[in-house]
PDB file of N, CA and C in Angstrom:
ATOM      1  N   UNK A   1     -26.913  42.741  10.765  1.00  0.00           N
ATOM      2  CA  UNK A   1     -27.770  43.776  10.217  1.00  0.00           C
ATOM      3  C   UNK A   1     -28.199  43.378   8.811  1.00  0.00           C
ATOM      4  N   UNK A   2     -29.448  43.854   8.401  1.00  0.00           N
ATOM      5  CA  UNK A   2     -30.221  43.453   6.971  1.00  0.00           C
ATOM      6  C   UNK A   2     -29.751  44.147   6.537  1.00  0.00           C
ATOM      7  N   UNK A   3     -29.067  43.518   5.357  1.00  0.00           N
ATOM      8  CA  UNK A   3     -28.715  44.188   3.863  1.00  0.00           C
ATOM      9  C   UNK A   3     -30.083  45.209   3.197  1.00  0.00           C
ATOM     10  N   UNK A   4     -29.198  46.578   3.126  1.00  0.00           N
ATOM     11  CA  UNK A   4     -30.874  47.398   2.366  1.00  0.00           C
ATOM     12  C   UNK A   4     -30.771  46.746   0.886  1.00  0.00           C
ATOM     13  N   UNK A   5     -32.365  47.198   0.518  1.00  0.00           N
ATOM     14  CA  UNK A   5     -32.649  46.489  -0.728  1.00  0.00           C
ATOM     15  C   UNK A   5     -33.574  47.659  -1.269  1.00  0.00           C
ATOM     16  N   UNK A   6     -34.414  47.474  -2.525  1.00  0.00           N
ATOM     17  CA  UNK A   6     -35.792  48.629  -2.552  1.00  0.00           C
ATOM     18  C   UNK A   6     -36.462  47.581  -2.150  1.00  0.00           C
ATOM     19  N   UNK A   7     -37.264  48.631  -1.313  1.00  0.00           N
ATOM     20  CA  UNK A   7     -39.086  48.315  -1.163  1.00  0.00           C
ATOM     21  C   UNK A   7     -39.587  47.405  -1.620  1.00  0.00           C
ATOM     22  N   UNK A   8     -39.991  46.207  -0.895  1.00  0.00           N
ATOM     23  CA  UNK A   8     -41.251  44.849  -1.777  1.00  0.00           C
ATOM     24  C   UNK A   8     -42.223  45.322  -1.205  1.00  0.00           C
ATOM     25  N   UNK A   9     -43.094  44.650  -1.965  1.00  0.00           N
ATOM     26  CA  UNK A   9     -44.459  43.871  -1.832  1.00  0.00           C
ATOM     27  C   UNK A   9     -44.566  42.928  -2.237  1.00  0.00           C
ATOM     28  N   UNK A  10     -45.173  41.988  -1.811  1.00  0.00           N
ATOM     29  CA  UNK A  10     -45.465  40.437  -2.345  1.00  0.00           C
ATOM     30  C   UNK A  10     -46.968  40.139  -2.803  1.00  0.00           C
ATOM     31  N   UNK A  11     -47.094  39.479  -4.086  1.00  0.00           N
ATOM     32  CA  UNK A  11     -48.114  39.893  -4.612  1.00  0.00           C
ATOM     33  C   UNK A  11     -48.462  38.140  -5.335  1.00  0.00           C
ATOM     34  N   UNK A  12     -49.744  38.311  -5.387  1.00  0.00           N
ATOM     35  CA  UNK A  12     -49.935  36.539  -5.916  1.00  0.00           C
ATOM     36  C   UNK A  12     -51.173  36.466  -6.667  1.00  0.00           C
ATOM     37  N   UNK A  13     -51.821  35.505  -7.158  1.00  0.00           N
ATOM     38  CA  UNK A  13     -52.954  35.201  -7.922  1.00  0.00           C
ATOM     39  C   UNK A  13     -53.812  34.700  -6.626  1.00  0.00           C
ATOM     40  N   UNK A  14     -54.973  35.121  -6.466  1.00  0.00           N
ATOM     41  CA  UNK A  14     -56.016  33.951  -5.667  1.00  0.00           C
ATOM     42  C   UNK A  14     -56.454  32.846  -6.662  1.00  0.00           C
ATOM     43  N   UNK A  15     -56.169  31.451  -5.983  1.00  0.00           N
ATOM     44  CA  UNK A  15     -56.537  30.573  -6.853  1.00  0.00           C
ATOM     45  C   UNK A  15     -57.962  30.090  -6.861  1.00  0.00           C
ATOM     46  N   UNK A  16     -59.162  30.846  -5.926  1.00  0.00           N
ATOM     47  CA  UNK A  16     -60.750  30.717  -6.269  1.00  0.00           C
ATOM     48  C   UNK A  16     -60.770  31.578  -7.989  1.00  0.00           C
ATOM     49  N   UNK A  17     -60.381  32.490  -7.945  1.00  0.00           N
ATOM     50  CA  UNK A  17     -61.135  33.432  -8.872  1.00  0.00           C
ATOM     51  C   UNK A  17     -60.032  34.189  -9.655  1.00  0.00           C
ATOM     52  N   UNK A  18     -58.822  33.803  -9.417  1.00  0.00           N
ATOM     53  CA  UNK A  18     -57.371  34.720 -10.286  1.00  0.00           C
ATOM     54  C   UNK A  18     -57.328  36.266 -10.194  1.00  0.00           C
ATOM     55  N   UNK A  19     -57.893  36.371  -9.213  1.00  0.00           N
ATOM     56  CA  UNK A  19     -57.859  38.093  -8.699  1.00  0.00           C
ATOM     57  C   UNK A  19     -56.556  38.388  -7.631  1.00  0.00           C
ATOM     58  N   UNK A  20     -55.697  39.329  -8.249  1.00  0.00           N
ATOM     59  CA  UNK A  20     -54.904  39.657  -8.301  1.00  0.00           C
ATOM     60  C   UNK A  20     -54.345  39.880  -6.285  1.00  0.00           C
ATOM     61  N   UNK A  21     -53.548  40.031  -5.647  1.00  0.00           N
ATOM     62  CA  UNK A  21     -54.102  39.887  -4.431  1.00  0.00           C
ATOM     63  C   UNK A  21     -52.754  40.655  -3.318  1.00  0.00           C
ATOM     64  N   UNK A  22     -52.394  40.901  -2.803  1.00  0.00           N
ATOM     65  CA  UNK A  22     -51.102  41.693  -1.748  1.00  0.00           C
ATOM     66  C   UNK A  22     -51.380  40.904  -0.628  1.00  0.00           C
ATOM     67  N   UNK A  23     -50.367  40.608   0.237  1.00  0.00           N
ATOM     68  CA  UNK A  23     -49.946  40.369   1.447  1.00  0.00           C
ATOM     69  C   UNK A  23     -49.748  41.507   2.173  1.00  0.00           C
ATOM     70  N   UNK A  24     -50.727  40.953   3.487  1.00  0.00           N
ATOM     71  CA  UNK A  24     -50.826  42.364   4.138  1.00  0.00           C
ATOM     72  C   UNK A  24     -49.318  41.897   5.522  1.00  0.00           C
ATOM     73  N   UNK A  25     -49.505  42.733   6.142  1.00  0.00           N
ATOM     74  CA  UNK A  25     -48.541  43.011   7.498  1.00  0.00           C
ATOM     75  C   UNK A  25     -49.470  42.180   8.137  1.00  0.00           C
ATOM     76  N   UNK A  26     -50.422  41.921   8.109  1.00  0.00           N
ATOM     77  CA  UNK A  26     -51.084  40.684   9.292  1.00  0.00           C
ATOM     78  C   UNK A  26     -51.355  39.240   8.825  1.00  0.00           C
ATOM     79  N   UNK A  27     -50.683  39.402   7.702  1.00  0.00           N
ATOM     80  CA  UNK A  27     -50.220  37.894   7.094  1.00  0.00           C
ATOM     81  C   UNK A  27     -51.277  37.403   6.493  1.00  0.00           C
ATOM     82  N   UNK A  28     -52.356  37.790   5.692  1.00  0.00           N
ATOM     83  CA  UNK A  28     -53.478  37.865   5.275  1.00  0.00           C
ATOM     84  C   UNK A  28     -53.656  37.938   3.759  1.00  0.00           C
ATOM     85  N   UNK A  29     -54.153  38.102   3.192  1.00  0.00           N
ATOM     86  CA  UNK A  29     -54.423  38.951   1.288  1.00  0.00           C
ATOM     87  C   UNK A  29     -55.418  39.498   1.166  1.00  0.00           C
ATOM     88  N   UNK A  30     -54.942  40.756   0.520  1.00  0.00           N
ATOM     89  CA  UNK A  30     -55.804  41.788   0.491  1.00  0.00           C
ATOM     90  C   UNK A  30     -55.865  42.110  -1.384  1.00  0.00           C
ATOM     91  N   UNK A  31     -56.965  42.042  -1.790  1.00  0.00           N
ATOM     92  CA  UNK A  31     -57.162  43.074  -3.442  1.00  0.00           C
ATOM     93  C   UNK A  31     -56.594  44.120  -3.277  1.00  0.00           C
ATOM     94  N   UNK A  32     -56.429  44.948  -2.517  1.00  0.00           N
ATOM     95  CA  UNK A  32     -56.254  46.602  -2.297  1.00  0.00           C
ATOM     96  C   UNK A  32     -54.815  46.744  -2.203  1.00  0.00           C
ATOM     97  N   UNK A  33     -54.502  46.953  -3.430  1.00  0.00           N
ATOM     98  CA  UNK A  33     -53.132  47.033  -3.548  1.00  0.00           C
ATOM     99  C   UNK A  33     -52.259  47.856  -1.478  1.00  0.00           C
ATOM    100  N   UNK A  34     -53.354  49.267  -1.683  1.00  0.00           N
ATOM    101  CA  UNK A  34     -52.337  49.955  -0.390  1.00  0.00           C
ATOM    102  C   UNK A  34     -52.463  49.024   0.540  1.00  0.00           C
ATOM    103  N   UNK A  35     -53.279  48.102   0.625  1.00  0.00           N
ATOM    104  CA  UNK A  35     -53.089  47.193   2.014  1.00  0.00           C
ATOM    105  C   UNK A  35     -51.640  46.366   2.331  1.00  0.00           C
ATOM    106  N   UNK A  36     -51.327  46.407   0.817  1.00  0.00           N
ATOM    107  CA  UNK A  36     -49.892  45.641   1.014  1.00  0.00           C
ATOM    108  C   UNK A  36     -48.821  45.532   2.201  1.00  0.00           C
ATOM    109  N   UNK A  37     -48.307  45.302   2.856  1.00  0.00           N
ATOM    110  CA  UNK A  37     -47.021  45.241   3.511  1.00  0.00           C
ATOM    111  C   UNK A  37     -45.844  45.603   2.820  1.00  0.00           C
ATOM    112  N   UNK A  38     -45.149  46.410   3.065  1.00  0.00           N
ATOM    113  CA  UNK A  38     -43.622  47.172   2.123  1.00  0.00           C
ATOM    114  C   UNK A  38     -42.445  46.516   3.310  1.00  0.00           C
ATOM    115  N   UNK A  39     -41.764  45.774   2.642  1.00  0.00           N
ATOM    116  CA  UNK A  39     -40.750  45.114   3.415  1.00  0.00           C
ATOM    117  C   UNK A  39     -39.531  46.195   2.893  1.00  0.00           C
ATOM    118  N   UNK A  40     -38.927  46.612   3.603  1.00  0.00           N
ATOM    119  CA  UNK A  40     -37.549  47.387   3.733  1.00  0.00           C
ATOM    120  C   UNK A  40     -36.350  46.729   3.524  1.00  0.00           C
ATOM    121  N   UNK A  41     -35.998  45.583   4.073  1.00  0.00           N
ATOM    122  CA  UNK A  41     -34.724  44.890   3.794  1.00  0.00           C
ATOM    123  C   UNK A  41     -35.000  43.396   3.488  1.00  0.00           C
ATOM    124  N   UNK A  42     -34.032  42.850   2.585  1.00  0.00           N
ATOM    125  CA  UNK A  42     -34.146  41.636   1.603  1.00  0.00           C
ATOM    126  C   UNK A  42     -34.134  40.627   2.375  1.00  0.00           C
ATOM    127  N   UNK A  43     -33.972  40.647   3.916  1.00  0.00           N
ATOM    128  CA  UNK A  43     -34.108  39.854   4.647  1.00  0.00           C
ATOM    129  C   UNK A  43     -35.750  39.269   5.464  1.00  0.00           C
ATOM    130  N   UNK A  44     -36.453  40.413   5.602  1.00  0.00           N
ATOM    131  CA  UNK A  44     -37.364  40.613   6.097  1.00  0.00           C
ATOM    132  C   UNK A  44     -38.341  40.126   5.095  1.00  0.00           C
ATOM    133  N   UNK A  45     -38.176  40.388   3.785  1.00  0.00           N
ATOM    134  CA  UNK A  45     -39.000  40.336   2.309  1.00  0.00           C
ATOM    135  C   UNK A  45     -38.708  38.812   2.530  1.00  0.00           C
ATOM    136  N   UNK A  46     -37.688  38.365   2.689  1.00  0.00           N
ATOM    137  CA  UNK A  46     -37.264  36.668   1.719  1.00  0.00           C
ATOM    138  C   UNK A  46     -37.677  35.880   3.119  1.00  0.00           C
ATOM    139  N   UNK A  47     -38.132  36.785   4.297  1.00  0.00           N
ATOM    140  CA  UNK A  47     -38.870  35.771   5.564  1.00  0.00           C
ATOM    141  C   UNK A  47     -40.367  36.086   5.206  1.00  0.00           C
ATOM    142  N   UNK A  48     -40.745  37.097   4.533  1.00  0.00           N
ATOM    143  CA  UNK A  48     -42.564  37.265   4.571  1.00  0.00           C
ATOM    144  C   UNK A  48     -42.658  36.800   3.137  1.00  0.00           C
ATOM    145  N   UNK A  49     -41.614  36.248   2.227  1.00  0.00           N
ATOM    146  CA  UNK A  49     -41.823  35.338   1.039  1.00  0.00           C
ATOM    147  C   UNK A  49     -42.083  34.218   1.563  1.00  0.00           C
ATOM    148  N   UNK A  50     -41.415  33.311   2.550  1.00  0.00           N
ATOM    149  CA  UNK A  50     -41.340  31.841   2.785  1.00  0.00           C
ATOM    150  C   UNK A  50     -42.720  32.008   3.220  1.00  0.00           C
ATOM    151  N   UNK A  51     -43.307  32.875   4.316  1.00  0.00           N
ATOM    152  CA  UNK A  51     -44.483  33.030   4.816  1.00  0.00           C
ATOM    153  C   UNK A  51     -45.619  32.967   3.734  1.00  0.00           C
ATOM    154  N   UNK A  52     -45.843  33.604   3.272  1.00  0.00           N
ATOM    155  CA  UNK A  52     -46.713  33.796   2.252  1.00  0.00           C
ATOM    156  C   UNK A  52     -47.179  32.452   1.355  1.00  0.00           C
ATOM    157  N   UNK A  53     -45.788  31.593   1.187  1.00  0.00           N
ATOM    158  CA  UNK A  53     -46.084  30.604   0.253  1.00  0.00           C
ATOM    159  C   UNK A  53     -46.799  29.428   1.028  1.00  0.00           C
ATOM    160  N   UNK A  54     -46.870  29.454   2.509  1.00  0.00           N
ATOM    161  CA  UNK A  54     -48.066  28.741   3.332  1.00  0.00           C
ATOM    162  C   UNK A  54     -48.942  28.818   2.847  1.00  0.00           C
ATOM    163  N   UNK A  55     -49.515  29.809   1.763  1.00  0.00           N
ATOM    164  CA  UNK A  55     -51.129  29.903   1.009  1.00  0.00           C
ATOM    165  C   UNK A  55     -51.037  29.565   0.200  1.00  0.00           C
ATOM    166  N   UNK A  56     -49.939  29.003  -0.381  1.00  0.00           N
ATOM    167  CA  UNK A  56     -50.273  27.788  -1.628  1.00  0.00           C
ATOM    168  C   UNK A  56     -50.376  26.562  -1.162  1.00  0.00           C
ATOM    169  N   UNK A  57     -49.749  25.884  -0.230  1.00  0.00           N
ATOM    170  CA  UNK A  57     -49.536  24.541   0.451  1.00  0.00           C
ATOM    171  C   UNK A  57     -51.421  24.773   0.501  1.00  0.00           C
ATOM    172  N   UNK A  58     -52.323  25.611   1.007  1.00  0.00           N
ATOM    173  CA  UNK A  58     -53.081  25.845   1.836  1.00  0.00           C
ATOM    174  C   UNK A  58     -54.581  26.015   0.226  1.00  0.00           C
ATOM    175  N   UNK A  59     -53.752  26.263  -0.432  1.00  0.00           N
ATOM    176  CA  UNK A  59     -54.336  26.372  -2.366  1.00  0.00           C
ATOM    177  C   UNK A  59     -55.444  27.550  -1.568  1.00  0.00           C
ATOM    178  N   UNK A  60     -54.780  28.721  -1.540  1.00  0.00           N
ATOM    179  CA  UNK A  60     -55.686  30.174  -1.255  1.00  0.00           C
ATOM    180  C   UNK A  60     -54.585  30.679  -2.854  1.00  0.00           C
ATOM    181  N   UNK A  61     -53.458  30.624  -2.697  1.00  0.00           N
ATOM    182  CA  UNK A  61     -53.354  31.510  -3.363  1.00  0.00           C
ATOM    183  C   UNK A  61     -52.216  30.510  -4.533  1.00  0.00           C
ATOM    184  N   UNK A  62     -51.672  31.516  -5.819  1.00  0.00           N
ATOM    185  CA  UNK A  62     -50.608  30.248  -6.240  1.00  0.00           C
ATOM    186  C   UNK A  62     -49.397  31.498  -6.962  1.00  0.00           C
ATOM    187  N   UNK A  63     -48.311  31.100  -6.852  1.00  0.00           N
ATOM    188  CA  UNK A  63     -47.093  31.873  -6.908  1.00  0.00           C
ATOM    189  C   UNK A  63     -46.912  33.057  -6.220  1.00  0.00           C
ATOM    190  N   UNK A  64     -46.611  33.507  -5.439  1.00  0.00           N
ATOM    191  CA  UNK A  64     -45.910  34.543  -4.785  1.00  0.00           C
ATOM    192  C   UNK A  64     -45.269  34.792  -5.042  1.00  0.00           C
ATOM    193  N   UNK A  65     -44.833  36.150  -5.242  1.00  0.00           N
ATOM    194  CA  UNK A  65     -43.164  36.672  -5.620  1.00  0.00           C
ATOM    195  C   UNK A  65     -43.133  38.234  -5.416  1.00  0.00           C
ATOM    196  N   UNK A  66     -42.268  38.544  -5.414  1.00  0.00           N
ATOM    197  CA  UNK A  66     -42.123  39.745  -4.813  1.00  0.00           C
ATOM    198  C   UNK A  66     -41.165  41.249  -5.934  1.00  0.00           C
ATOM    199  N   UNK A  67     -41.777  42.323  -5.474  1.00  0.00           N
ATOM    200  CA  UNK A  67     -42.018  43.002  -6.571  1.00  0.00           C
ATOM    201  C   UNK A  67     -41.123  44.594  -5.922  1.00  0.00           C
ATOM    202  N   UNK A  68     -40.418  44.707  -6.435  1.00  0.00           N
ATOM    203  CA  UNK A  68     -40.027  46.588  -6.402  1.00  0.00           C
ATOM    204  C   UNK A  68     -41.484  47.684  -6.169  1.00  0.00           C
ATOM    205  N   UNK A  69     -41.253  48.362  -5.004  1.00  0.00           N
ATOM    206  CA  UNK A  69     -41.934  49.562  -5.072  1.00  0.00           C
ATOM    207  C   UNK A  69     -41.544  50.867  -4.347  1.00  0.00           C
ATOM    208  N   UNK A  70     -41.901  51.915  -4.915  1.00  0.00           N
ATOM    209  CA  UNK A  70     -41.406  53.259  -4.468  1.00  0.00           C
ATOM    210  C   UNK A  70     -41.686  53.875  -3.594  1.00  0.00           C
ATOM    211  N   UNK A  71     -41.406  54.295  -2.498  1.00  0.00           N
ATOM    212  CA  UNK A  71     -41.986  54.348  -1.363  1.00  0.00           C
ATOM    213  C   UNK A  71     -42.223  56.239  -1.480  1.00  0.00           C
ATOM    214  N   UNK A  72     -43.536  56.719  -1.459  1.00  0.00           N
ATOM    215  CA  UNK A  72     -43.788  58.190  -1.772  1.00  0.00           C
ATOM    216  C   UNK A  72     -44.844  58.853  -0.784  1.00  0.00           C
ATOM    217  N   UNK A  73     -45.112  60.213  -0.623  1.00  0.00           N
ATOM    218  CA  UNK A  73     -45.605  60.766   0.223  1.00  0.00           C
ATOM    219  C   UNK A  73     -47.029  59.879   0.338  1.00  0.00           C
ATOM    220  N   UNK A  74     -47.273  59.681  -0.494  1.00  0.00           N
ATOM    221  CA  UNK A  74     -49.417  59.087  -0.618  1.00  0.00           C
ATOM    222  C   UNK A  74     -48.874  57.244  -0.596  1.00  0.00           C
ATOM    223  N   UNK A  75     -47.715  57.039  -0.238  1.00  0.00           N
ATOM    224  CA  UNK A  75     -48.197  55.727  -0.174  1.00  0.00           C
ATOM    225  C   UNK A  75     -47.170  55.240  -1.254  1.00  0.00           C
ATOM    226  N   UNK A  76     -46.747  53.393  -0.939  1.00  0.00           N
ATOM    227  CA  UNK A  76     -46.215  52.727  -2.383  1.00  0.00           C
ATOM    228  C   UNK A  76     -46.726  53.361  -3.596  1.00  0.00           C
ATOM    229  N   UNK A  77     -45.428  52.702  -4.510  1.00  0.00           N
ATOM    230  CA  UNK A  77     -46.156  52.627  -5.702  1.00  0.00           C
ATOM    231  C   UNK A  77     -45.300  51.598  -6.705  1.00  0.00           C
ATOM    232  N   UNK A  78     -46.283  51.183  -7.454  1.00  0.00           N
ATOM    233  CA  UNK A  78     -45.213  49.924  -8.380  1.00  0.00           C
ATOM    234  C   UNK A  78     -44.432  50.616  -9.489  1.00  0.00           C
ATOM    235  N   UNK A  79     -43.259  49.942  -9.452  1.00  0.00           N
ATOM    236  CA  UNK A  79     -42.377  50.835 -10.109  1.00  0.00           C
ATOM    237  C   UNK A  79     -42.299  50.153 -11.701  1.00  0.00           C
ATOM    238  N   UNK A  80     -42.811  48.886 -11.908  1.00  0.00           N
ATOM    239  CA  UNK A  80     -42.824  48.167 -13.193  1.00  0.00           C
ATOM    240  C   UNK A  80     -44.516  48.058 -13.739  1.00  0.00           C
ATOM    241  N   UNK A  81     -43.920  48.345 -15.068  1.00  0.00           N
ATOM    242  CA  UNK A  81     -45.545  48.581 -15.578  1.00  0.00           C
ATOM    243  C   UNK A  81     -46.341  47.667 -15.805  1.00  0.00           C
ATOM    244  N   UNK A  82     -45.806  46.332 -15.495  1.00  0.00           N
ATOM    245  CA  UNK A  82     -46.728  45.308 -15.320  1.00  0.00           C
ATOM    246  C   UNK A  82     -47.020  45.045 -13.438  1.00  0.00           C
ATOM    247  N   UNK A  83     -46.955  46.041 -12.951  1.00  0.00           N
ATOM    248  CA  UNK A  83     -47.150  45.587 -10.919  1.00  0.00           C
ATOM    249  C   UNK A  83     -47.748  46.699 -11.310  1.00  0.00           C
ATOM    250  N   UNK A  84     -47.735  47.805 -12.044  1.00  0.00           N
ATOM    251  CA  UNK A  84     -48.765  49.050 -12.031  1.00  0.00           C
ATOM    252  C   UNK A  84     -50.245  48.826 -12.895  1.00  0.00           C
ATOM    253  N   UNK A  85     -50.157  48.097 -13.749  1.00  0.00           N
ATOM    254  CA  UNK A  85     -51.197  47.179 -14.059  1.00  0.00           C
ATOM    255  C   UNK A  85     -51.866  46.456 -13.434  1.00  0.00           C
ATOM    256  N   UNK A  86     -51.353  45.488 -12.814  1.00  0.00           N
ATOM    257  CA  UNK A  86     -52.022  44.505 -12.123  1.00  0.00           C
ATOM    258  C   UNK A  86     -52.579  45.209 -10.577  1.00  0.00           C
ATOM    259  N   UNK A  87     -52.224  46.076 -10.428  1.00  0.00           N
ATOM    260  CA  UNK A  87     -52.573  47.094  -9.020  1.00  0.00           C
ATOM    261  C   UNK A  87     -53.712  47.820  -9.208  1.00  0.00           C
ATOM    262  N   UNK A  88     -53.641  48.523 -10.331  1.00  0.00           N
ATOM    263  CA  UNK A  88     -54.580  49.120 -11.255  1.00  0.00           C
ATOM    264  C   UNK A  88     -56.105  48.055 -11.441  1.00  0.00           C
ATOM    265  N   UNK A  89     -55.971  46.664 -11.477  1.00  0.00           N
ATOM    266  CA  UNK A  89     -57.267  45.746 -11.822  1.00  0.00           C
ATOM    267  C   UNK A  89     -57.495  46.290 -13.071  1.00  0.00           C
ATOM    268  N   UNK A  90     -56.724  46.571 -13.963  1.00  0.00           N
ATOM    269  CA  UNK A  90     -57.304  47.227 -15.683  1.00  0.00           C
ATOM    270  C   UNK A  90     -56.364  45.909 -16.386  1.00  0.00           C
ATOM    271  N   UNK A  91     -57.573  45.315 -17.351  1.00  0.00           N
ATOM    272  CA  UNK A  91     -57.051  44.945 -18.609  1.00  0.00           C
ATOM    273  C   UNK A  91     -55.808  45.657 -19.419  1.00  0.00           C
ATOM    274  N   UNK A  92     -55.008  44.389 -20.197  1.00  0.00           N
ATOM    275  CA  UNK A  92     -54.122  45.070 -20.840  1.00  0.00           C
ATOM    276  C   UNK A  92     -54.464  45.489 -22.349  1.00  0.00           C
ATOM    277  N   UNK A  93     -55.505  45.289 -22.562  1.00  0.00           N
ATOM    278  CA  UNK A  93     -56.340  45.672 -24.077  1.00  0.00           C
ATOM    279  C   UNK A  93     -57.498  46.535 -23.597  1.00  0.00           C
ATOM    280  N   UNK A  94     -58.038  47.162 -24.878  1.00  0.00           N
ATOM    281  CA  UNK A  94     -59.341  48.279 -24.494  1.00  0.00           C
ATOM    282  C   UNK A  94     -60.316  46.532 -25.567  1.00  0.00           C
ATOM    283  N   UNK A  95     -61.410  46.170 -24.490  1.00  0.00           N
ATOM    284  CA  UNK A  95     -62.369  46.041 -25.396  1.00  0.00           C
ATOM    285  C   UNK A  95     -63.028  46.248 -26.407  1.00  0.00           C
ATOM    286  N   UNK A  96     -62.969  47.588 -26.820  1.00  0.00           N
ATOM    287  CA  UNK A  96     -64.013  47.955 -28.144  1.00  0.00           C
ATOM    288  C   UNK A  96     -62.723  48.042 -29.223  1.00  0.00           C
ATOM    289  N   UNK A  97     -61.503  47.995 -28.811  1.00  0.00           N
ATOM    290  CA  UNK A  97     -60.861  47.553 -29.877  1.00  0.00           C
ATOM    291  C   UNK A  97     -60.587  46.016 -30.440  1.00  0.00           C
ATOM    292  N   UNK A  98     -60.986  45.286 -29.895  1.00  0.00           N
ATOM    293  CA  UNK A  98     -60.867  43.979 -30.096  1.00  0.00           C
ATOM    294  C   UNK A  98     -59.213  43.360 -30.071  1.00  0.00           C
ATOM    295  N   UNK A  99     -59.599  42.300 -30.748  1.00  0.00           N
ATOM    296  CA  UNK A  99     -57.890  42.094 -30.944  1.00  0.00           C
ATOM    297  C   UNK A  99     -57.641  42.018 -32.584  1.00  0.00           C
ATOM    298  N   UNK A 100     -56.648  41.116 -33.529  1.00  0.00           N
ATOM    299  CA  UNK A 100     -56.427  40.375 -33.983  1.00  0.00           C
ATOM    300  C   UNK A 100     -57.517  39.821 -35.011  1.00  0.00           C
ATOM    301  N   UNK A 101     -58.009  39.215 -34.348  1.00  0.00           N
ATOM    302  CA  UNK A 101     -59.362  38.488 -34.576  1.00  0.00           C
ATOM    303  C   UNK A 101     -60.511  39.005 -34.515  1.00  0.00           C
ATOM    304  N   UNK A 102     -60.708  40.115 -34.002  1.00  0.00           N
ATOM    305  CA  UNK A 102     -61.959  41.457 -34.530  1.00  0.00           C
ATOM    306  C   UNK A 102     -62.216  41.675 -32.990  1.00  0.00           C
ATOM    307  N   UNK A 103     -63.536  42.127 -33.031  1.00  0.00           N
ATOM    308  CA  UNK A 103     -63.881  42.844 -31.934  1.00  0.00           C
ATOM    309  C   UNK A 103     -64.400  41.762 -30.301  1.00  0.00           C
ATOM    310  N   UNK A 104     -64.011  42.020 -29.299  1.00  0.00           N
ATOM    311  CA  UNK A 104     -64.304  40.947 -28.557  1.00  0.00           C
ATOM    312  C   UNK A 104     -66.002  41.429 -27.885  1.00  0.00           C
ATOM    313  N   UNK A 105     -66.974  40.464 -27.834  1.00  0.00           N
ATOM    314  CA  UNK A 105     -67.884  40.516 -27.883  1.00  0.00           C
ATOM    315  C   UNK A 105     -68.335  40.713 -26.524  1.00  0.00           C
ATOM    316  N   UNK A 106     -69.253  41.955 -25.988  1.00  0.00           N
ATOM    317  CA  UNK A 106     -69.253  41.859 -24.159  1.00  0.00           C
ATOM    318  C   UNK A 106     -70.210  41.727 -23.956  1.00  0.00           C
TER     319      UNK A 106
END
């Protein structure tokens, strides 16, 4: 029997364009975070990890790794505020504040 674990998703960079990307249940990548696949036990997760990394051999995608999420009435949700970011597709700065170095130019 699989050891319980929390909730993954496995989540990666596309290496055309660095857009952020989920592994679906049909072994695929999806932008849309809910398309994800939620693996239940650490066994099942660390077999649709080995899977997944076929799309780097394959240069679709590059690092895979797998991420905590909360499993709630409307669906996952990322439980770290950098997987709630990157789910989100939002920058981690506001543009019209610039940085450092003044305002970034759009």
């Amino acid at each position: 029997m699989a050891k319980a674990a929390a909730p993954q998703i496995i989540t990666a960079n596309r290496l055309k364009d660095g857009a952020v990307v989920y592994f679906t249940a049909g072994k695929s990548w999806s932008e849309n975070f809910a398309d994800g696949a939620v693996w239940t036990d650490q066994e099942s997760a660390e077999a649709a990890l080995t899977e997944s990394k076929e799309w780097v051999k394959a240069r679709v995608v590059v690092e895979p790794y797998l991420f905590d999420v909360a499993v709630t009435e409307s669906g996952p949700k990322p439980i770290s505020a950098r997987e709630r970011i990157r789910a989100d597709h939002k920058p981690t700065f506001e543009p019209d504040q610039g940085s450092w170095t003044g305002p970034i130019a759009g």
